[in-house]
Protein backbone atom coordinates (compact mmCIF):
# COMPACT_ATOMS: atom_id res chain seq x y z
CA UNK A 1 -20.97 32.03 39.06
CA UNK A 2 -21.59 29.35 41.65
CA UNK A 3 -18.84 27.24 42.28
CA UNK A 4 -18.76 23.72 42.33
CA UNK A 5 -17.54 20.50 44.34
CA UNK A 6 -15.22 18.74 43.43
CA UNK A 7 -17.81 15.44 43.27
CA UNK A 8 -19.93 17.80 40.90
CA UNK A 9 -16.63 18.28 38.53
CA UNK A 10 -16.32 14.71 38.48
CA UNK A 11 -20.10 14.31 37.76
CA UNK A 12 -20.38 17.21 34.77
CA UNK A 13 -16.82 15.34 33.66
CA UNK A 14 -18.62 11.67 33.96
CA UNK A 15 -21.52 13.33 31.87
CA UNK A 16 -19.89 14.76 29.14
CA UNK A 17 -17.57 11.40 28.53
CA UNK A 18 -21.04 9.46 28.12
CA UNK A 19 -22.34 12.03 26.16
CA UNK A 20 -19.21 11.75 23.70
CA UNK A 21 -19.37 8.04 24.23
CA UNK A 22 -23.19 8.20 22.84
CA UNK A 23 -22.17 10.05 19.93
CA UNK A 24 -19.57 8.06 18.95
CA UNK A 25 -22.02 4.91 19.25
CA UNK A 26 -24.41 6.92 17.17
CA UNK A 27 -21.96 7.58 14.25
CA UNK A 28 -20.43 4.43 14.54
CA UNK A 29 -23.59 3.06 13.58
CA UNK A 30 -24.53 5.54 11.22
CA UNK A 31 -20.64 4.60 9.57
CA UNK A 32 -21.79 1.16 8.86
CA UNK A 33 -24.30 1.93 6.84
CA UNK A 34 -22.60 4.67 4.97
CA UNK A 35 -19.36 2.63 4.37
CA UNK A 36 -20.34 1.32 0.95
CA UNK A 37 -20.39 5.18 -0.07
CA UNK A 38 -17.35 5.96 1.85
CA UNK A 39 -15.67 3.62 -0.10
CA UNK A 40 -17.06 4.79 -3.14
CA UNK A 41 -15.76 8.20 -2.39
CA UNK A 42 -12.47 7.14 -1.52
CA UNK A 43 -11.75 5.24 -4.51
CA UNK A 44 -13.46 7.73 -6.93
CA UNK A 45 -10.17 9.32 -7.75
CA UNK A 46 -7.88 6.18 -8.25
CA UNK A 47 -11.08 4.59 -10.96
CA UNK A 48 -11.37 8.52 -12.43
CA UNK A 49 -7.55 8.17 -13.75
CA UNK A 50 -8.16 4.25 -14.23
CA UNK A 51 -11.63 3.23 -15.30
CA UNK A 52 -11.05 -0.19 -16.10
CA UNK A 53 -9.39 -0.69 -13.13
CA UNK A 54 -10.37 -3.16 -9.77
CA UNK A 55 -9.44 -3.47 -6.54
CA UNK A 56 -8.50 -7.05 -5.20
CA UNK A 57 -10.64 -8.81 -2.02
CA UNK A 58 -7.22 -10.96 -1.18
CA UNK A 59 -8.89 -12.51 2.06
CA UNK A 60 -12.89 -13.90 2.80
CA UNK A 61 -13.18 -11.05 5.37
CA UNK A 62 -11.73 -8.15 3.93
CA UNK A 63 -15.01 -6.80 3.08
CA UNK A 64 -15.97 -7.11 6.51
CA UNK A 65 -12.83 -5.36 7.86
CA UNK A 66 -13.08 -2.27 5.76
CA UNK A 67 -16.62 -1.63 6.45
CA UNK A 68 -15.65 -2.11 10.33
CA UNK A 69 -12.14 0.38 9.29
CA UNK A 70 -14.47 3.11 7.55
CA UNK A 71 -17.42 3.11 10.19
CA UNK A 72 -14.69 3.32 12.94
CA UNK A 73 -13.36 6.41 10.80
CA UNK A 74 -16.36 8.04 10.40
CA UNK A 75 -17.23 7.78 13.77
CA UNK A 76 -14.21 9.24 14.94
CA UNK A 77 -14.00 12.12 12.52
CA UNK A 78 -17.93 13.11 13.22
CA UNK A 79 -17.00 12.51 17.43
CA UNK A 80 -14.17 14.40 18.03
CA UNK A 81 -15.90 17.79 16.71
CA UNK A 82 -18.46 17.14 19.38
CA UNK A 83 -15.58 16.05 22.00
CA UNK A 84 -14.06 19.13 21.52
CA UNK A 85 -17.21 21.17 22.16
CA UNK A 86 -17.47 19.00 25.71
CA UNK A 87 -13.97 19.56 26.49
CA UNK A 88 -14.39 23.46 25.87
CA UNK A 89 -17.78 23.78 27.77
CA UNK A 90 -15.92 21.73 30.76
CA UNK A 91 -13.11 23.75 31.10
CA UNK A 92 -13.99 27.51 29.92
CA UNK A 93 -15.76 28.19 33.35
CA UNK A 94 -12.86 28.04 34.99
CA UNK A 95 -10.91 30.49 32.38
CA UNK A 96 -10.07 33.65 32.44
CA UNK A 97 -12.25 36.07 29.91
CA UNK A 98 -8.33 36.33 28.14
CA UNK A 99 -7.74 32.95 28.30
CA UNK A 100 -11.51 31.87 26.71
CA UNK A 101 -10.74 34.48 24.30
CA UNK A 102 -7.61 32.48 23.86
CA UNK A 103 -8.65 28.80 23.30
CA UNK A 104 -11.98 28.25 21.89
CA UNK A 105 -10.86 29.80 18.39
CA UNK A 106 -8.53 27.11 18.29
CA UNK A 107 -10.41 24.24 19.03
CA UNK A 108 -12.70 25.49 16.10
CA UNK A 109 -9.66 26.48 13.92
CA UNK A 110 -8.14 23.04 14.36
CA UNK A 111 -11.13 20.95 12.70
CA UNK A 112 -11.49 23.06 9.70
CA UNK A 113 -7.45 22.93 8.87
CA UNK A 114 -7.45 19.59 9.26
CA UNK A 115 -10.45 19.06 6.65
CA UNK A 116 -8.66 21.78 4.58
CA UNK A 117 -5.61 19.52 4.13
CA UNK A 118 -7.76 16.65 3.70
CA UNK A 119 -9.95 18.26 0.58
CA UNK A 120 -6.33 19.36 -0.73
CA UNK A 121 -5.56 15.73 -0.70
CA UNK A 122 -8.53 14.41 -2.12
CA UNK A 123 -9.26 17.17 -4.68
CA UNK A 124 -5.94 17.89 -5.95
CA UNK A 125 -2.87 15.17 -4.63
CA UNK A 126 -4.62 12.10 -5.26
CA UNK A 127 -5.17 12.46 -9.09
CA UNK A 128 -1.87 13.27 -9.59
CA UNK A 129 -0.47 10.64 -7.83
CA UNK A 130 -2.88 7.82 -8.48
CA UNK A 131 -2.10 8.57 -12.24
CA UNK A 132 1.83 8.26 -11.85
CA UNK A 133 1.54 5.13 -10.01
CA UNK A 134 -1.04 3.40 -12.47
CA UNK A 135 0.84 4.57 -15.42
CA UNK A 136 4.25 3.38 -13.46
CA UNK A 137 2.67 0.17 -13.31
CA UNK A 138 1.27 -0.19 -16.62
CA UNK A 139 4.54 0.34 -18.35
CA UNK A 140 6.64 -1.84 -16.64
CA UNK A 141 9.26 -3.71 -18.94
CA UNK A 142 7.70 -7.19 -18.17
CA UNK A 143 4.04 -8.34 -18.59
CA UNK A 144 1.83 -7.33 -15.58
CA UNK A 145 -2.00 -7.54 -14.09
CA UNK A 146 -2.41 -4.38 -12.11
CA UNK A 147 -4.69 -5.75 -9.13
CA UNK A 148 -4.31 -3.14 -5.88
CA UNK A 149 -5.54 -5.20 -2.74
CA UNK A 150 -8.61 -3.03 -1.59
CA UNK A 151 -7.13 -3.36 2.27
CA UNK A 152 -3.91 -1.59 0.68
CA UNK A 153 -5.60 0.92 -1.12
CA UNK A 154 -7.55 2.49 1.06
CA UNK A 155 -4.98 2.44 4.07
CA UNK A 156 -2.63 4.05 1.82
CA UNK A 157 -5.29 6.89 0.07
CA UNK A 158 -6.57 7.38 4.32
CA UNK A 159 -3.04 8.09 5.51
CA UNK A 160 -2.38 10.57 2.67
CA UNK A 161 -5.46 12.32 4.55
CA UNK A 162 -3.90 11.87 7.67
CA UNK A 163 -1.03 13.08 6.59
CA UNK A 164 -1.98 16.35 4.88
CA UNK A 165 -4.67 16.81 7.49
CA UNK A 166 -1.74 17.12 10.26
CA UNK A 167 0.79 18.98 8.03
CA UNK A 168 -2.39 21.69 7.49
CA UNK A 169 -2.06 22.14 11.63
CA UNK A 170 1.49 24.61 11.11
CA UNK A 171 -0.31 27.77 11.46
CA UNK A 172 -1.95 27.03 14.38
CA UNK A 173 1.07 25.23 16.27
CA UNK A 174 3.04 28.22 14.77
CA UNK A 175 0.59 30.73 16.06
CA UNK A 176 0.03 29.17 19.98
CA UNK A 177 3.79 29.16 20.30
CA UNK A 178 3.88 32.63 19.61
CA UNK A 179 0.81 33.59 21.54
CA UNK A 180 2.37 31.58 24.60
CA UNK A 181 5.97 33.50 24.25
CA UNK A 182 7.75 30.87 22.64
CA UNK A 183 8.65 32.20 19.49
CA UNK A 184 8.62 35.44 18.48
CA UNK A 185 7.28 36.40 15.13
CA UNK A 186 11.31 38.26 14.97
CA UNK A 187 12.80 34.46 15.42
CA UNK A 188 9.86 33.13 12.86
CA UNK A 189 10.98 35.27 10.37
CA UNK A 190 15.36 34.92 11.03
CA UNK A 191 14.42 31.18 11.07
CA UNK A 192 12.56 31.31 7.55
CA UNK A 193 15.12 29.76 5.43
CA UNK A 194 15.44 26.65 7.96
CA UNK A 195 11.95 26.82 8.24
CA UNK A 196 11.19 25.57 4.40
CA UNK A 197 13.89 23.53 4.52
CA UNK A 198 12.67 21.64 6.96
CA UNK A 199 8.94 21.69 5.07
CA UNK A 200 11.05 19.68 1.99
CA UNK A 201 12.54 17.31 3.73
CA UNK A 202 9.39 16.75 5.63
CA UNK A 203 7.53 16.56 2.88
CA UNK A 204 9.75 14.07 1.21
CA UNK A 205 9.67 11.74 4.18
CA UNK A 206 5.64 11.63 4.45
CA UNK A 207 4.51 11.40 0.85
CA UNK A 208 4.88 8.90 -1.70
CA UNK A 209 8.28 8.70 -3.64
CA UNK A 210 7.72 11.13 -6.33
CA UNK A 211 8.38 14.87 -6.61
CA UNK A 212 4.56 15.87 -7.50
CA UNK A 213 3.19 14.75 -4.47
CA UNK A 214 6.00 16.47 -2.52
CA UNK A 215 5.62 19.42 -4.11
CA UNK A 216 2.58 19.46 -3.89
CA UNK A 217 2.77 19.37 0.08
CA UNK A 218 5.38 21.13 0.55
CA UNK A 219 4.24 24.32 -1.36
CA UNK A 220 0.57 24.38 0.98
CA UNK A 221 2.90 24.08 3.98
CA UNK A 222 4.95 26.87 2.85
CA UNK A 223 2.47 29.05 1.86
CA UNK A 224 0.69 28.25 5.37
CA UNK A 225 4.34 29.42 7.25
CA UNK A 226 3.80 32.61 5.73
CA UNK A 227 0.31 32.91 6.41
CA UNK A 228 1.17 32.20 9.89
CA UNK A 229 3.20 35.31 10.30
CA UNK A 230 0.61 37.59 9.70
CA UNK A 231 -1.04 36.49 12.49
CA UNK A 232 1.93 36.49 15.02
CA UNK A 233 3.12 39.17 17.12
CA UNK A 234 6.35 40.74 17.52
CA UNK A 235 8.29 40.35 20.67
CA UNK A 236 8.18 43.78 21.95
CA UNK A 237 4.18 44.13 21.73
């Protein structure tokens, strides 16, 4: 393989970034027209447990913001895919055949565990939880209007995405620290009972304050721990 100058690095790197850049622009624009849908789909399961239910505009440019928020979004979730694939073409030349071997399954691994956790969220969290906190709120002692502010809504139903997206990571994070002689699959398995104890509490600190959702995250994650040591080695190999 011919080797390059370092001004050619910095031109392939200059490349790729306005490459990324494009894409980005691209899907950005692409966002704003699909952020009426977007919204549709992200609201979908809080009206399915609530039909007569509305969200509240509580400022004039609210709509604008959250068509701005969800094309920004979608931008960024369609981009980084493709800003992964430029990092890994960049930077796999100069691997090692091992290391190659090494990376690229988890820069496509990475992607589809974070949309994993995010279809968990979506398909089975969010009915559960939209329904306790509409019924919550419907049976309060004292008269009440039940009138979410759309801004609120969607920040909160997003980060629940976020959130489950991230937690969905373990394996991997659990896997590269064993591949990288960090932690042995030995130590994984002595440090088990910590292990899901920290999964509770961690759960209990990034969901909502009720025990479905955190069960219901904190079960995945656990399940994914275990998955994870089937995949890592033992010390002495």
């Amino acid at each position: 393989m011919k080797r390059m100058t370092l001004g050619q690095h910095f031109a392939e790197l200059r490349r790729r970034i306005l490459w990324t850049f494009a894409v980005f622009v691209l899907t950005l624009i692409m966002g704003w027209y699909l952020s009426p849908w977007l919204q549709d789909v992200l609201t979908a399961p809080l009206f399915n447990v609530w039909p007569e239910g509305a969200l509240l505009y509580t400022g004039i440019a609210d709509g604008l913001m959250i068509r701005f928020s969800l094309s920004v979004l979608f931008g960024l979730f369609i981009t980084t895919p493709f800003a992964l694939s430029q990092v890994w073409f960049f930077v796999a030349p100069g691997l090692h055949k091992k290391e190659r071997t090494f990376v690229w399954p988890i820069l496509i691994a990475s992607p589809l565990l974070f949309l994993l956790g995010a279809c968990f969220a979506f398909y089975v969290l969010f009915p559960f939880v939209f329904g306790f906190f509409i019924e919550l709120n419907q049976s309060a002692p004292v008269p009440a209007v039940v009138l979410p502010a759309a801004t609120d809504y969607l920040s909160f139903a997003i980060g629940l995405l976020k959130v489950f997206g991230i937690a969905f990571q373990l394996p991997l994070v659990l896997v590269l620290l064993n591949r990288v002689g960090i932690l042995s699959r030995e130590r994984a398995l002595k440090m088990r009972r910590y292990a899901i104890v920290l999964i509770v509490v961690a759960a209990a600190i990034l969901t909502p304050p009720d025990v479905v959702s955190q069960i219901l995250l904190a079960l995945p994650m656990w399940g994914l721990f275990e998955i994870s040591l089937l995949f890592m080695r033992d010390e002495r190999k």
